[in-house]
N, C-alpha and C. Protein backbone atom coordinates (compact mmCIF):
# COMPACT_ATOMS: atom_id res chain seq x y z
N UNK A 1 -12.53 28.80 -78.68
CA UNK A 1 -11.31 29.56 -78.99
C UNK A 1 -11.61 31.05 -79.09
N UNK A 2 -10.84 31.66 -78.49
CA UNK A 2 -11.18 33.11 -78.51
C UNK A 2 -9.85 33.85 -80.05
N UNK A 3 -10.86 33.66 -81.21
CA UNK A 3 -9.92 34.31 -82.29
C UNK A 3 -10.75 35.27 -82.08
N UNK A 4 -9.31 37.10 -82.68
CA UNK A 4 -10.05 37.78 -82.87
C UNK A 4 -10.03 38.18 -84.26
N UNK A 5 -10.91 38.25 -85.17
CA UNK A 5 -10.74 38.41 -86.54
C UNK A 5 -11.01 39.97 -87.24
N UNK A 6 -10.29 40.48 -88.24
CA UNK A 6 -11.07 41.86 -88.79
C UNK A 6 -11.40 41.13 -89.83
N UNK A 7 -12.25 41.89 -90.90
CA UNK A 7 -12.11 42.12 -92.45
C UNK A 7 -11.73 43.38 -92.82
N UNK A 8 -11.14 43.91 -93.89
CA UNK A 8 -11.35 45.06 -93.95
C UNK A 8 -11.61 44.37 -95.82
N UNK A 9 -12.67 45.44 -96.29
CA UNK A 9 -13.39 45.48 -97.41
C UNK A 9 -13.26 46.52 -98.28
N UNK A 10 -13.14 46.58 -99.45
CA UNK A 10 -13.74 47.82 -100.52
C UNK A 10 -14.78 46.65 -101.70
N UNK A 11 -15.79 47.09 -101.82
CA UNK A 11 -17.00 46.68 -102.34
C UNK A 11 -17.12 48.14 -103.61
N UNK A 12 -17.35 48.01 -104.69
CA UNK A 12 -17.16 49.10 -105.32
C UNK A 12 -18.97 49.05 -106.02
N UNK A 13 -18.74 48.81 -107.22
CA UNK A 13 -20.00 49.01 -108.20
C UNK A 13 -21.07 48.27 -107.65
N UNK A 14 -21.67 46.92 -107.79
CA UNK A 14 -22.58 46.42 -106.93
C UNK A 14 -22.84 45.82 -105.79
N UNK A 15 -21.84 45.59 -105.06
CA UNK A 15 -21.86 45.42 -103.88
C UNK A 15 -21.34 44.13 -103.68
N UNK A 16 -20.64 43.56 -104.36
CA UNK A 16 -20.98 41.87 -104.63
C UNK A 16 -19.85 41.16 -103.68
N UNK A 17 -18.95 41.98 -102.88
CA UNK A 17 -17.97 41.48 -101.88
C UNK A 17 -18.52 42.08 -100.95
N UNK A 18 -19.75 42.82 -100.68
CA UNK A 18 -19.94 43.10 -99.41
C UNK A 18 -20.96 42.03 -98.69
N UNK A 19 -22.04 41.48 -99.55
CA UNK A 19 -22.73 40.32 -99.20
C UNK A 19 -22.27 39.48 -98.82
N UNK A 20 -20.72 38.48 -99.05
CA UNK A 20 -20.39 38.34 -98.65
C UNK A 20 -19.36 38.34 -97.31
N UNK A 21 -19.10 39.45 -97.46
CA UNK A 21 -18.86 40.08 -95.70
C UNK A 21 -19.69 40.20 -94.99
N UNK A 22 -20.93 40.65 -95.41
CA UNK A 22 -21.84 40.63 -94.37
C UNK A 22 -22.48 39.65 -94.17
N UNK A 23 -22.84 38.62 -94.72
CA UNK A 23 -23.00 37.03 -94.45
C UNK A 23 -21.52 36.45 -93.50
N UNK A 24 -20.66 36.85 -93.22
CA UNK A 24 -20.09 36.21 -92.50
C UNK A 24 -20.17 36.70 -91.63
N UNK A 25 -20.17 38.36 -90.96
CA UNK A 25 -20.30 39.12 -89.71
C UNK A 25 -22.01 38.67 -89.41
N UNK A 26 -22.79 38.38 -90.24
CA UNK A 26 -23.89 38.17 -89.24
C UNK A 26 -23.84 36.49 -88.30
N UNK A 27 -22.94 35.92 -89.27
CA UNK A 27 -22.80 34.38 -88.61
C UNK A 27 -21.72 34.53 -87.20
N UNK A 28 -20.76 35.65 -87.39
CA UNK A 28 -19.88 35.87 -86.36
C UNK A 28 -20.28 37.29 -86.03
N UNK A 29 -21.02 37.98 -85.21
CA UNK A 29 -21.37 39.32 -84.72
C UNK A 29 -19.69 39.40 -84.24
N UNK A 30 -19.06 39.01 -83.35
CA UNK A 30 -17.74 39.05 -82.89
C UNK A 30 -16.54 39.51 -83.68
N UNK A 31 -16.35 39.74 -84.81
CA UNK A 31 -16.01 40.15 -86.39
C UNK A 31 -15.33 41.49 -86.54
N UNK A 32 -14.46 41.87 -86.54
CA UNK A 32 -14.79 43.24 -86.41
C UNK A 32 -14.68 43.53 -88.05
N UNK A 33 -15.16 44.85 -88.52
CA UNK A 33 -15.06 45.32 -90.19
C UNK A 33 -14.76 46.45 -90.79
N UNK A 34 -13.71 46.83 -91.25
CA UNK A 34 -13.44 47.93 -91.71
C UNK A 34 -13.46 48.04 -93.06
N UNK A 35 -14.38 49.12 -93.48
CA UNK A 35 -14.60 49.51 -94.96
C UNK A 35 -13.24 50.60 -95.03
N UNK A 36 -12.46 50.05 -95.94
CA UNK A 36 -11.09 50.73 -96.74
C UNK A 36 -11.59 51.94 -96.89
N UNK A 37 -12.97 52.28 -98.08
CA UNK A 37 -13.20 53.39 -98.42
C UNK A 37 -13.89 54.11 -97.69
N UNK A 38 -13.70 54.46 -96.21
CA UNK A 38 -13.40 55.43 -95.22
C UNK A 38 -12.19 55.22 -94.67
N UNK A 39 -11.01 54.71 -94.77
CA UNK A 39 -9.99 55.59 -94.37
C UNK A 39 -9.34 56.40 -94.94
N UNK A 40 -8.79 57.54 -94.48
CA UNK A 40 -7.91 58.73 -95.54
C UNK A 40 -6.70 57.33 -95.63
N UNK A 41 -5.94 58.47 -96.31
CA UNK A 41 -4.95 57.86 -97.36
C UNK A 41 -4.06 57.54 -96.68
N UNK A 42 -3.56 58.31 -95.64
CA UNK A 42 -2.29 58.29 -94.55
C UNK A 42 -2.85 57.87 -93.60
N UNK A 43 -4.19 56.95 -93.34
CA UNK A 43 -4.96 56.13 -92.33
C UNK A 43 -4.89 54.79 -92.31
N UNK A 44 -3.72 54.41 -91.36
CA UNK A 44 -3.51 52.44 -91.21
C UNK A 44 -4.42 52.41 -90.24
N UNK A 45 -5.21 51.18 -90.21
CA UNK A 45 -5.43 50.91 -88.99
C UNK A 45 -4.26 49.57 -87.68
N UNK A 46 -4.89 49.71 -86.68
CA UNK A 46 -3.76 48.75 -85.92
C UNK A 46 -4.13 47.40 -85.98
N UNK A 47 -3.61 46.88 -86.57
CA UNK A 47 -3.95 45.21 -86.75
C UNK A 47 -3.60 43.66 -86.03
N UNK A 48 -2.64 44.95 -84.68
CA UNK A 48 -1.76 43.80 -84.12
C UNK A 48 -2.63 43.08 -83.05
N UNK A 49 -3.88 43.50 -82.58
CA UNK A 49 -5.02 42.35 -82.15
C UNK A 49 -5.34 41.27 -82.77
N UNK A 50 -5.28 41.28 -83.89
CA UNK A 50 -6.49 40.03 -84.60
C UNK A 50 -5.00 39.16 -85.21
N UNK A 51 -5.84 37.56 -84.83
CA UNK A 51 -5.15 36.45 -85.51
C UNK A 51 -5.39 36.12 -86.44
N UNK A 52 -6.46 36.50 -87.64
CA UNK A 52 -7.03 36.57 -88.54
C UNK A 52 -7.06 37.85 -89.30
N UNK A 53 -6.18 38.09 -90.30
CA UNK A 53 -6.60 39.09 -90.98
C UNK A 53 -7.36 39.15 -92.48
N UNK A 54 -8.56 39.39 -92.65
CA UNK A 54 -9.32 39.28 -93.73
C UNK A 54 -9.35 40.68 -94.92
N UNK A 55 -8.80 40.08 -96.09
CA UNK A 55 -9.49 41.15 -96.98
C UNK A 55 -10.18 40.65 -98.20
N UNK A 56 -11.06 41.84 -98.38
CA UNK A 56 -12.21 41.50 -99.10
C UNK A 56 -12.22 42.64 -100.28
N UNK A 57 -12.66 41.93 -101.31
CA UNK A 57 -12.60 42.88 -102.50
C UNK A 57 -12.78 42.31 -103.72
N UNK A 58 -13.34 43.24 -104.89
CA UNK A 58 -13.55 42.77 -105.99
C UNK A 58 -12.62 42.94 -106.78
N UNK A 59 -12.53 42.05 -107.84
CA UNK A 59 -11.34 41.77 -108.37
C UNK A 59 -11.16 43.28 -109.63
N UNK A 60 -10.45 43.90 -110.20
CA UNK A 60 -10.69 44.64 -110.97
C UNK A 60 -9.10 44.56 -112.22
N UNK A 61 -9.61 43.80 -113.76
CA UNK A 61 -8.62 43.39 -114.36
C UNK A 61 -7.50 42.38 -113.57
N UNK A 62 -7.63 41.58 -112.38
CA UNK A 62 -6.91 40.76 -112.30
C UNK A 62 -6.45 41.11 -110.93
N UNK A 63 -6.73 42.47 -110.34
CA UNK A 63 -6.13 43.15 -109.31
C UNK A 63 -7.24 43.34 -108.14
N UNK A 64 -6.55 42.90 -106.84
CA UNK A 64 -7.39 43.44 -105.93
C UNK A 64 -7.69 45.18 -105.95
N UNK A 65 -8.79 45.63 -105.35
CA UNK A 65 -8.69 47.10 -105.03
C UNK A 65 -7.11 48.02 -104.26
N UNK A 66 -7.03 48.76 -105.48
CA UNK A 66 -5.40 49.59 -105.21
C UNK A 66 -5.45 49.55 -103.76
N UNK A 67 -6.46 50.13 -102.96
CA UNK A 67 -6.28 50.80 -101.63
C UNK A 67 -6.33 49.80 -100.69
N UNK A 68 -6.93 48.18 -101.05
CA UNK A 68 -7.39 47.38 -100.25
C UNK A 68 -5.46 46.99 -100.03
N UNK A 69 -4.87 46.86 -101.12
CA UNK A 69 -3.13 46.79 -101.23
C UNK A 69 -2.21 47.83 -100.18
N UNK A 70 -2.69 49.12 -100.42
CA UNK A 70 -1.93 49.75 -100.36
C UNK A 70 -1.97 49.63 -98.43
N UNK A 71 -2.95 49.57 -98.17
CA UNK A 71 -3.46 49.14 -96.51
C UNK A 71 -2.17 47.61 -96.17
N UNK A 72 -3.23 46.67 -97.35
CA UNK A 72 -2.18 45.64 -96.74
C UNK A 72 -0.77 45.34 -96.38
N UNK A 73 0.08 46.42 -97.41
CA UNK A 73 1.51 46.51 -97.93
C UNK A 73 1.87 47.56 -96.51
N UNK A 74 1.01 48.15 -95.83
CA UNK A 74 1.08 49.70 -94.87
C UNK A 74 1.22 48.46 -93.21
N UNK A 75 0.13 47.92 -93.22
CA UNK A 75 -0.25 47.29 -92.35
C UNK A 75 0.34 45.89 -91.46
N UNK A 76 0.46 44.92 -92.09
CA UNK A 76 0.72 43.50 -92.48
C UNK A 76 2.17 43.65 -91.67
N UNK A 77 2.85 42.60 -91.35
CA UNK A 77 3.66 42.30 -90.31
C UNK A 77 3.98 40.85 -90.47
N UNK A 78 5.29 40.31 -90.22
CA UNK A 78 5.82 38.59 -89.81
C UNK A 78 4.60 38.00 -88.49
N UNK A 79 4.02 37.08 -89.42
CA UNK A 79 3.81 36.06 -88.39
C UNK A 79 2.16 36.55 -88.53
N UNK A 80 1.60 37.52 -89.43
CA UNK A 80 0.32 37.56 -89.36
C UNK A 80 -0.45 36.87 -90.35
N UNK A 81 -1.36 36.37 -89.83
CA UNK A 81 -2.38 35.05 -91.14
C UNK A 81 -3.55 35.82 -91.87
N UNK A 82 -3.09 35.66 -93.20
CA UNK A 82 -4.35 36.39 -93.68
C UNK A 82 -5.16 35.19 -93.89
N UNK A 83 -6.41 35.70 -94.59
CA UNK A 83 -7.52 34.89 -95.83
C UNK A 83 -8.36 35.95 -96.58
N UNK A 84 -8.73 35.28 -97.51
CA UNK A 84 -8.88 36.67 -98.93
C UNK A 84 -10.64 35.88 -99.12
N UNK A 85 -11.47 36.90 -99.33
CA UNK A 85 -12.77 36.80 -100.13
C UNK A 85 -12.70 37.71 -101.35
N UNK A 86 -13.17 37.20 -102.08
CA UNK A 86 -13.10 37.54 -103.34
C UNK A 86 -14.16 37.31 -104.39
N UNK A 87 -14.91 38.33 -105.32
CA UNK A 87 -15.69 38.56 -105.95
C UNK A 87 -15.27 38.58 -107.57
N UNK A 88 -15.44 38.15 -108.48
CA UNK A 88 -14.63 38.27 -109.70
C UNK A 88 -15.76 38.15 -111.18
N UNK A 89 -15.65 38.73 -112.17
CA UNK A 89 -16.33 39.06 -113.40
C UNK A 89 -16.02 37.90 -114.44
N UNK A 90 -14.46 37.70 -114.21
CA UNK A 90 -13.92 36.87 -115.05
C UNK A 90 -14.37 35.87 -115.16
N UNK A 91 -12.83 35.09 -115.29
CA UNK A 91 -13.06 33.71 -115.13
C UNK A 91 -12.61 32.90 -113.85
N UNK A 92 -12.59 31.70 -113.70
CA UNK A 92 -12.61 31.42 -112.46
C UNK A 92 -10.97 31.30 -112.42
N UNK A 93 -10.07 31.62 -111.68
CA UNK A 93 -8.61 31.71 -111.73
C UNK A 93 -7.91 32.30 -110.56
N UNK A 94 -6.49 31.72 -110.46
CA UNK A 94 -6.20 32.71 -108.94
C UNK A 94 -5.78 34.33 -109.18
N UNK A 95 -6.77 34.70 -108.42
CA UNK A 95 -6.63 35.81 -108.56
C UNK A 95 -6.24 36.41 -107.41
N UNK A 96 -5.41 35.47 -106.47
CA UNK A 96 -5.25 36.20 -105.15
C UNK A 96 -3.47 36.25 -105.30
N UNK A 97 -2.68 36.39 -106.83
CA UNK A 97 -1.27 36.73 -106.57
C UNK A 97 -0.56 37.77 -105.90
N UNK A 98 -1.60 39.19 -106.01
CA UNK A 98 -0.76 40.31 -105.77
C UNK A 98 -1.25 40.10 -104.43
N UNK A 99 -2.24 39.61 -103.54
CA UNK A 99 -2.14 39.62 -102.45
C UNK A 99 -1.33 38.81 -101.83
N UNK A 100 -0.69 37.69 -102.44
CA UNK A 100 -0.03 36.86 -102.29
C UNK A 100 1.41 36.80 -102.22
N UNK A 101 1.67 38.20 -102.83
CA UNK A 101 3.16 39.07 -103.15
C UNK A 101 3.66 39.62 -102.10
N UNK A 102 2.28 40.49 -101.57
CA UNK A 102 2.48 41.43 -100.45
C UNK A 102 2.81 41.06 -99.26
N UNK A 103 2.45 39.69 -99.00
CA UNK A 103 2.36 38.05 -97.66
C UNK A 103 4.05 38.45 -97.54
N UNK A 104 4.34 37.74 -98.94
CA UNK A 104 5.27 37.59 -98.69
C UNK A 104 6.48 38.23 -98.19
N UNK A 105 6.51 39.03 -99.09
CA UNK A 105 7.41 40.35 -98.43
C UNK A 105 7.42 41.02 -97.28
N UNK A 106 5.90 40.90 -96.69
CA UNK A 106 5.76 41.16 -95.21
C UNK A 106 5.96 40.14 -94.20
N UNK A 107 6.49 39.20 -94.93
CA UNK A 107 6.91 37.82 -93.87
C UNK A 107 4.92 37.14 -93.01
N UNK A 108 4.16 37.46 -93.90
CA UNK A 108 2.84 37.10 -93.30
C UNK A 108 2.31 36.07 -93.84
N UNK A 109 1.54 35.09 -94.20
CA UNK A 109 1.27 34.02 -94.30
C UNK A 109 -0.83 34.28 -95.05
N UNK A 110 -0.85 34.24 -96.26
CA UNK A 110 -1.63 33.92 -96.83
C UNK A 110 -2.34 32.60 -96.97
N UNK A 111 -3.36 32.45 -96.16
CA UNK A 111 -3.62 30.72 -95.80
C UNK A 111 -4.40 30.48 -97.19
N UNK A 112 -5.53 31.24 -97.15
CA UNK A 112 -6.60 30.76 -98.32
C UNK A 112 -7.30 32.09 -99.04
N UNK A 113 -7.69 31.95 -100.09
CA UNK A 113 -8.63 32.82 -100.42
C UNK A 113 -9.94 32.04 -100.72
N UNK A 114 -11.50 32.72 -100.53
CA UNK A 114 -12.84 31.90 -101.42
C UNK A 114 -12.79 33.14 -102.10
N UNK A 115 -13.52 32.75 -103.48
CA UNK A 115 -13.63 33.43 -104.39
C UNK A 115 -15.14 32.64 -105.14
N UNK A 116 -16.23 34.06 -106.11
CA UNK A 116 -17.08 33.20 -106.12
C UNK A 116 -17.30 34.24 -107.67
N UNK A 117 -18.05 34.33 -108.79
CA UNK A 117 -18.28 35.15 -109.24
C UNK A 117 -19.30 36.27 -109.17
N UNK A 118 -19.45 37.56 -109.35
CA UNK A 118 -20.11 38.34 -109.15
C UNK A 118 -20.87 39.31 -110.14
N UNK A 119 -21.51 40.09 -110.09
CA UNK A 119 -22.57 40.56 -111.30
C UNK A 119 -21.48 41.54 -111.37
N UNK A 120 -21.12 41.82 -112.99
CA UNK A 120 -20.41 42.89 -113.56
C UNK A 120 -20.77 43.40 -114.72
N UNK A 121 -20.41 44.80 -114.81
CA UNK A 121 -20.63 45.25 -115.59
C UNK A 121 -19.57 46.82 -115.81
N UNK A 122 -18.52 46.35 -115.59
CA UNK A 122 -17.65 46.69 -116.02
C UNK A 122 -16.98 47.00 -117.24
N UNK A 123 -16.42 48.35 -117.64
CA UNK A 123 -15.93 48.29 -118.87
C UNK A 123 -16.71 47.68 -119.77
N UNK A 124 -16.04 46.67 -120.69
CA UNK A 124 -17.36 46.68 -121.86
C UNK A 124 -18.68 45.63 -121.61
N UNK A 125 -18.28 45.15 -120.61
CA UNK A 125 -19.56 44.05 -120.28
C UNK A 125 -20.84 45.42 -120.05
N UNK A 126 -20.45 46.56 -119.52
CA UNK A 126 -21.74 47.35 -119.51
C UNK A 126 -23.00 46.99 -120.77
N UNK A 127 -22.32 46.98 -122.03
CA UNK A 127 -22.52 47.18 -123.12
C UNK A 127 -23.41 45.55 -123.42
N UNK A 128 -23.05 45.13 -122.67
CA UNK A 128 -23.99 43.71 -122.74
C UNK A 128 -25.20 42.99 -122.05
N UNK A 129 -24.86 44.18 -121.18
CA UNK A 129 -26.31 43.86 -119.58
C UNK A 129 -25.30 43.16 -118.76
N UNK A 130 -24.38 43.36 -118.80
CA UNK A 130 -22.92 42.58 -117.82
C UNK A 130 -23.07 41.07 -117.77
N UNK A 131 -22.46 40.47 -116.97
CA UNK A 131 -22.01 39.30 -116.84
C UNK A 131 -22.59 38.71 -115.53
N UNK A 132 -22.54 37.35 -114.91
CA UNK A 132 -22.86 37.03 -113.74
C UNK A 132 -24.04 37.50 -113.11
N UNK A 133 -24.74 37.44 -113.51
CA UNK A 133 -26.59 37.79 -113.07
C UNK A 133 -27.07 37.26 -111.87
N UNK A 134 -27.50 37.76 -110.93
CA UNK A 134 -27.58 37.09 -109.59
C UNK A 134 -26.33 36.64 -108.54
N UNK A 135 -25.09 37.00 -109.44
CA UNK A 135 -24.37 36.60 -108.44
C UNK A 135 -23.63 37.74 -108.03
N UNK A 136 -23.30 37.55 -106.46
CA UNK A 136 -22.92 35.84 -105.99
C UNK A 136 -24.52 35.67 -105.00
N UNK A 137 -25.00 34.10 -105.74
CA UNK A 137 -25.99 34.25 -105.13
C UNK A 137 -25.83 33.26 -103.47
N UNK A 138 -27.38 32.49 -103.24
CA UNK A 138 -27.35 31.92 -102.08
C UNK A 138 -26.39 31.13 -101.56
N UNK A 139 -25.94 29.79 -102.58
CA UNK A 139 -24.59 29.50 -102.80
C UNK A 139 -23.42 30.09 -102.36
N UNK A 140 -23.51 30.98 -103.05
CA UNK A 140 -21.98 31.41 -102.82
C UNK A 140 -21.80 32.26 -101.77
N UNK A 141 -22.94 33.07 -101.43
CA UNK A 141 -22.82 33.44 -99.97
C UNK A 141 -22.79 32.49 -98.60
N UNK A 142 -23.01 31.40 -98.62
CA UNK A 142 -22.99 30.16 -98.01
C UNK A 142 -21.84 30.16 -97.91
N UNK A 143 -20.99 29.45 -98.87
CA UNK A 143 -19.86 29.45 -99.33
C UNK A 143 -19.05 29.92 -98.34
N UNK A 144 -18.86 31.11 -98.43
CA UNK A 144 -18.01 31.82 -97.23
C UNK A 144 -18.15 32.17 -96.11
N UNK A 145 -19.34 31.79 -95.65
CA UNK A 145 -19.39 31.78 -94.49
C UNK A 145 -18.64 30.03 -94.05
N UNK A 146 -19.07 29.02 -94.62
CA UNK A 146 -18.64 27.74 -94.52
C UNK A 146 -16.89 27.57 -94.54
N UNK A 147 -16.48 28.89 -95.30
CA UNK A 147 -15.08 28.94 -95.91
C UNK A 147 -14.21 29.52 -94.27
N UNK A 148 -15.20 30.51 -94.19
CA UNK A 148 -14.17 30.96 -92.54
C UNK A 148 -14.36 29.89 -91.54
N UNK A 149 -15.81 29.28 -91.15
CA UNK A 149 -15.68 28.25 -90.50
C UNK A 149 -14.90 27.49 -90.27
N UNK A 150 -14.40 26.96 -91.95
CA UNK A 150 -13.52 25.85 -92.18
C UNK A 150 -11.97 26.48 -91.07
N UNK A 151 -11.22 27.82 -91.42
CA UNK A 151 -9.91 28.09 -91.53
C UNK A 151 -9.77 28.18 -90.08
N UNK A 152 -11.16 28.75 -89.11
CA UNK A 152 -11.37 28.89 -87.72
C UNK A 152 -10.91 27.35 -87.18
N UNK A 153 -12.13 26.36 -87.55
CA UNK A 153 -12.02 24.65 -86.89
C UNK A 153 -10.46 24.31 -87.35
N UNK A 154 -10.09 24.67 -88.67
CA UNK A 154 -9.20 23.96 -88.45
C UNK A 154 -7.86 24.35 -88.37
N UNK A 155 -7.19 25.70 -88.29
CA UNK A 155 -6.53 26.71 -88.10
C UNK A 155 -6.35 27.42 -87.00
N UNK A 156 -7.73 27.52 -86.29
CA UNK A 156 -7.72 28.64 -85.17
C UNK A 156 -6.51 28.10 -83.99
N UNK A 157 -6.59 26.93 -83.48
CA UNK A 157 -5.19 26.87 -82.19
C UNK A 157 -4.24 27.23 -82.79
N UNK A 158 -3.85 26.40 -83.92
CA UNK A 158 -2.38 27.04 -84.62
C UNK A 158 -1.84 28.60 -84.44
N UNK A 159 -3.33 29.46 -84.78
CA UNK A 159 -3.19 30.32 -84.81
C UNK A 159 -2.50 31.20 -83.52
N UNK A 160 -3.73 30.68 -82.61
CA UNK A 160 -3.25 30.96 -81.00
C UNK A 160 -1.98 30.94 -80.87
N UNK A 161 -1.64 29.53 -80.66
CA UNK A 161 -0.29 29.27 -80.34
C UNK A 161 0.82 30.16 -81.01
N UNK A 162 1.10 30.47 -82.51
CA UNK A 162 2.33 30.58 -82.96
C UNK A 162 1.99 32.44 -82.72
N UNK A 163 0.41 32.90 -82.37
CA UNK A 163 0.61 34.77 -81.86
C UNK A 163 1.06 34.49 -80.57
N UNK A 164 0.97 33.44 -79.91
CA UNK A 164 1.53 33.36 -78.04
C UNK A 164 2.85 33.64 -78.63
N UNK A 165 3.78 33.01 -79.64
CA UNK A 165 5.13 32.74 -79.81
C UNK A 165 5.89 34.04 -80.18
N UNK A 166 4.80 34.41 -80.85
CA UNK A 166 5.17 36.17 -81.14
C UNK A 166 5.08 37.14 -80.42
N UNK A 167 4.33 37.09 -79.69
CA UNK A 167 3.82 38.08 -78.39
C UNK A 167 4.99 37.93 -77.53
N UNK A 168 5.16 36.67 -77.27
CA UNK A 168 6.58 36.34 -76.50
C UNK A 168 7.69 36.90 -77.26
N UNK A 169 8.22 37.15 -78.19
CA UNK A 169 9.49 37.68 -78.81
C UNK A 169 9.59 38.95 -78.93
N UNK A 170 8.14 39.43 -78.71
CA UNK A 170 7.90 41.10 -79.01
C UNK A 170 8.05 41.43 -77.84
N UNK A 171 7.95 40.81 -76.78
CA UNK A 171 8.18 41.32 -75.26
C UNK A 171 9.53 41.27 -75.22
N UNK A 172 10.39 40.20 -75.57
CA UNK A 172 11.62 40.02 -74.92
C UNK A 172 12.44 41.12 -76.06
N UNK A 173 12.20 41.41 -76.70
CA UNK A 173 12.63 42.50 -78.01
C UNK A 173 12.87 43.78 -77.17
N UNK A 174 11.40 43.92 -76.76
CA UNK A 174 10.95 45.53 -76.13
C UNK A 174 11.75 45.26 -74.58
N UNK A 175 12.27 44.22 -74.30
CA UNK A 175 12.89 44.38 -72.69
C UNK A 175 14.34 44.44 -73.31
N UNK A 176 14.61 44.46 -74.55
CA UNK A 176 16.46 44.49 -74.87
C UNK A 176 16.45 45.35 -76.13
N UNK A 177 16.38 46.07 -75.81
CA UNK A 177 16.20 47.29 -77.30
C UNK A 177 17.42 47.34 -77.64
N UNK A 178 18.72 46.51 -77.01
CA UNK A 178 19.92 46.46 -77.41
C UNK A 178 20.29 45.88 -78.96
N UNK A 179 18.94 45.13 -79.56
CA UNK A 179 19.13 44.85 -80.40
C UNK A 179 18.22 43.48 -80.94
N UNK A 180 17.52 43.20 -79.48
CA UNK A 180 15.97 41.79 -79.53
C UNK A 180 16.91 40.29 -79.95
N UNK A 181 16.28 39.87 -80.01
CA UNK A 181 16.58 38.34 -79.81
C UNK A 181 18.06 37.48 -80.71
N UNK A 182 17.36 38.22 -81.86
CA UNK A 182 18.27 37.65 -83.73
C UNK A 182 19.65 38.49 -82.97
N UNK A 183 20.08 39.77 -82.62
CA UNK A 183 21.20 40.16 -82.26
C UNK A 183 22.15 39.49 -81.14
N UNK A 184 21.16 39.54 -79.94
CA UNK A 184 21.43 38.77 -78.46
C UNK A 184 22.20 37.58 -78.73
N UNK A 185 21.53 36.43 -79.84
CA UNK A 185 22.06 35.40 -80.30
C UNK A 185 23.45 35.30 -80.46
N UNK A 186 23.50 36.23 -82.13
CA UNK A 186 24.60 36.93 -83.01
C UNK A 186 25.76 36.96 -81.76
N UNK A 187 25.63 37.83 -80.26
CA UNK A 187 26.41 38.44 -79.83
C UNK A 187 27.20 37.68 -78.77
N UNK A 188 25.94 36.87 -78.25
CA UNK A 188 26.78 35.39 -77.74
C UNK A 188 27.75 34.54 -78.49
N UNK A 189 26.98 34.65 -79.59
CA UNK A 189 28.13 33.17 -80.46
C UNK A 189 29.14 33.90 -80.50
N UNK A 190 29.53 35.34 -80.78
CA UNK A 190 30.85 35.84 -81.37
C UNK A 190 31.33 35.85 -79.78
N UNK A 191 30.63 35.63 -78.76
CA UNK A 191 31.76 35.89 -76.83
C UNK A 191 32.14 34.23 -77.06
N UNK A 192 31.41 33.13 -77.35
CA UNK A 192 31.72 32.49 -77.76
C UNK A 192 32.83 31.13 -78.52
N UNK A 193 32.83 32.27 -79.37
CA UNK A 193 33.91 31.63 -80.07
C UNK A 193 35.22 32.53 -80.19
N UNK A 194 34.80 33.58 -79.50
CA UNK A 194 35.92 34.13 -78.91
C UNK A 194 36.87 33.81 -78.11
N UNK A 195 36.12 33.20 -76.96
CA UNK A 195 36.39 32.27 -76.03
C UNK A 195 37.38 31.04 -76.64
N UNK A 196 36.99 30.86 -77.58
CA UNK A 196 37.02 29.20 -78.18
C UNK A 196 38.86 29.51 -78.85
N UNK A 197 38.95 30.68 -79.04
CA UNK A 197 40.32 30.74 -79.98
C UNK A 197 41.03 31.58 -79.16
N UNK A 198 40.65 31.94 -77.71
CA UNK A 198 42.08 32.71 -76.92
C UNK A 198 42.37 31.34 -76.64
N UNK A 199 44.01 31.35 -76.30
CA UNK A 199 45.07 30.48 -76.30
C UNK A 199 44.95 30.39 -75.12
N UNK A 200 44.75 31.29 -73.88
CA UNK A 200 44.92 31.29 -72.27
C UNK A 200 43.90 30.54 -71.91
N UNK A 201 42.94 30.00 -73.01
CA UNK A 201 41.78 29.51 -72.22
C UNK A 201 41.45 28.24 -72.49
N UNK A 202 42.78 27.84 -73.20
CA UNK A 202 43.48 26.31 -73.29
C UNK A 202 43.97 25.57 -72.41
């Protein structure tokens, strides 16, 4: 199957969502990866290649990275599939809602997140020698690489198929700028049933 996948990442204090990104780009060189914290602020990238959209990030109080959002909320589109990696201090919990918010409203489809815990030392855990020591270790870098595998084997045609379905509507859209498909519909039924209630055509 020819998927094409991004990640795009922000990895902040120890790195602990980037090991896992980079354990999966070395299993898929084919991958492409964008680190968030090089784009400016008014910098989307174009996302309408990939059938897979990945973001990656450490969790901070419950929240993905502001900017890893503010991309997704900029970016994201009907009919695009994400999956979330995720690094976390806490406890083990979903922590993929606000990305899960943003799906929605963008009409995009949040399949899965992995999530694993990570070494922190954040806020007051500084004060303790932090939390999660070694992680995320061999395990859990495994983990996600096994985790995209999984969404590829068993996701990837789906995937194909329903961007063929979209690609197809975005063409026939861009050949009727009169108003694309949802209008065209609209404009028949009302010739329609127009038809249906002149008296001469009784």
């Amino acid at each position: 199957m020819d998927i094409k996948t991004v990640i795009l990442y922000r990895s902040k204090h120890h790195g602990n969502t980037k090991k896992l990104v980079d354990a999966v780009v070395a299993a898929h060189p084919e991958i492409d990866v964008i680190n968030v914290a090089d784009l400016g602020k008014r910098e989307y990238p174009d996302l309408s290649a990939y059938h897979i959209i990945a973001f990656a990030s450490g969790i901070y109080y419950g929240k993905f990275d502001k900017d890893i959002r503010r991309v997704a909320q900029e970016c994201l589109r009907d009919g695009d599939n994400v999956i979330g990696f995720i690094t976390y201090g806490g406890g083990d919990k979903f922590n993929g809602r606000e990305l899960d918010g943003i799906c929605r409203l963008k009409l995009a489809t949040l399949v899965s997140i992995y999530g694993c815990p990570g070494f922190d030392t954040y806020g007051p855990f500084k004060f303790t020698g932090g939390m999660n020591k070694g992680r995320p270790n061999a395990e859990d870098i495994a983990g996600a690489v096994e985790f995209y595998d999984r969404i590829v084997e068993e996701y990837g045609q789906i995937f194909l198929d329903e961007r063929a379905k979209r690609d197809k509507r975005d063409a026939f859209n861009a050949a009727h700028p009169a108003g694309g498909l949802v209008k065209n519909l609209k404009r028949t039924a009302r010739k329609l049933a127009g038809k249906s209630m002149d008296p001469q055509k009784k």
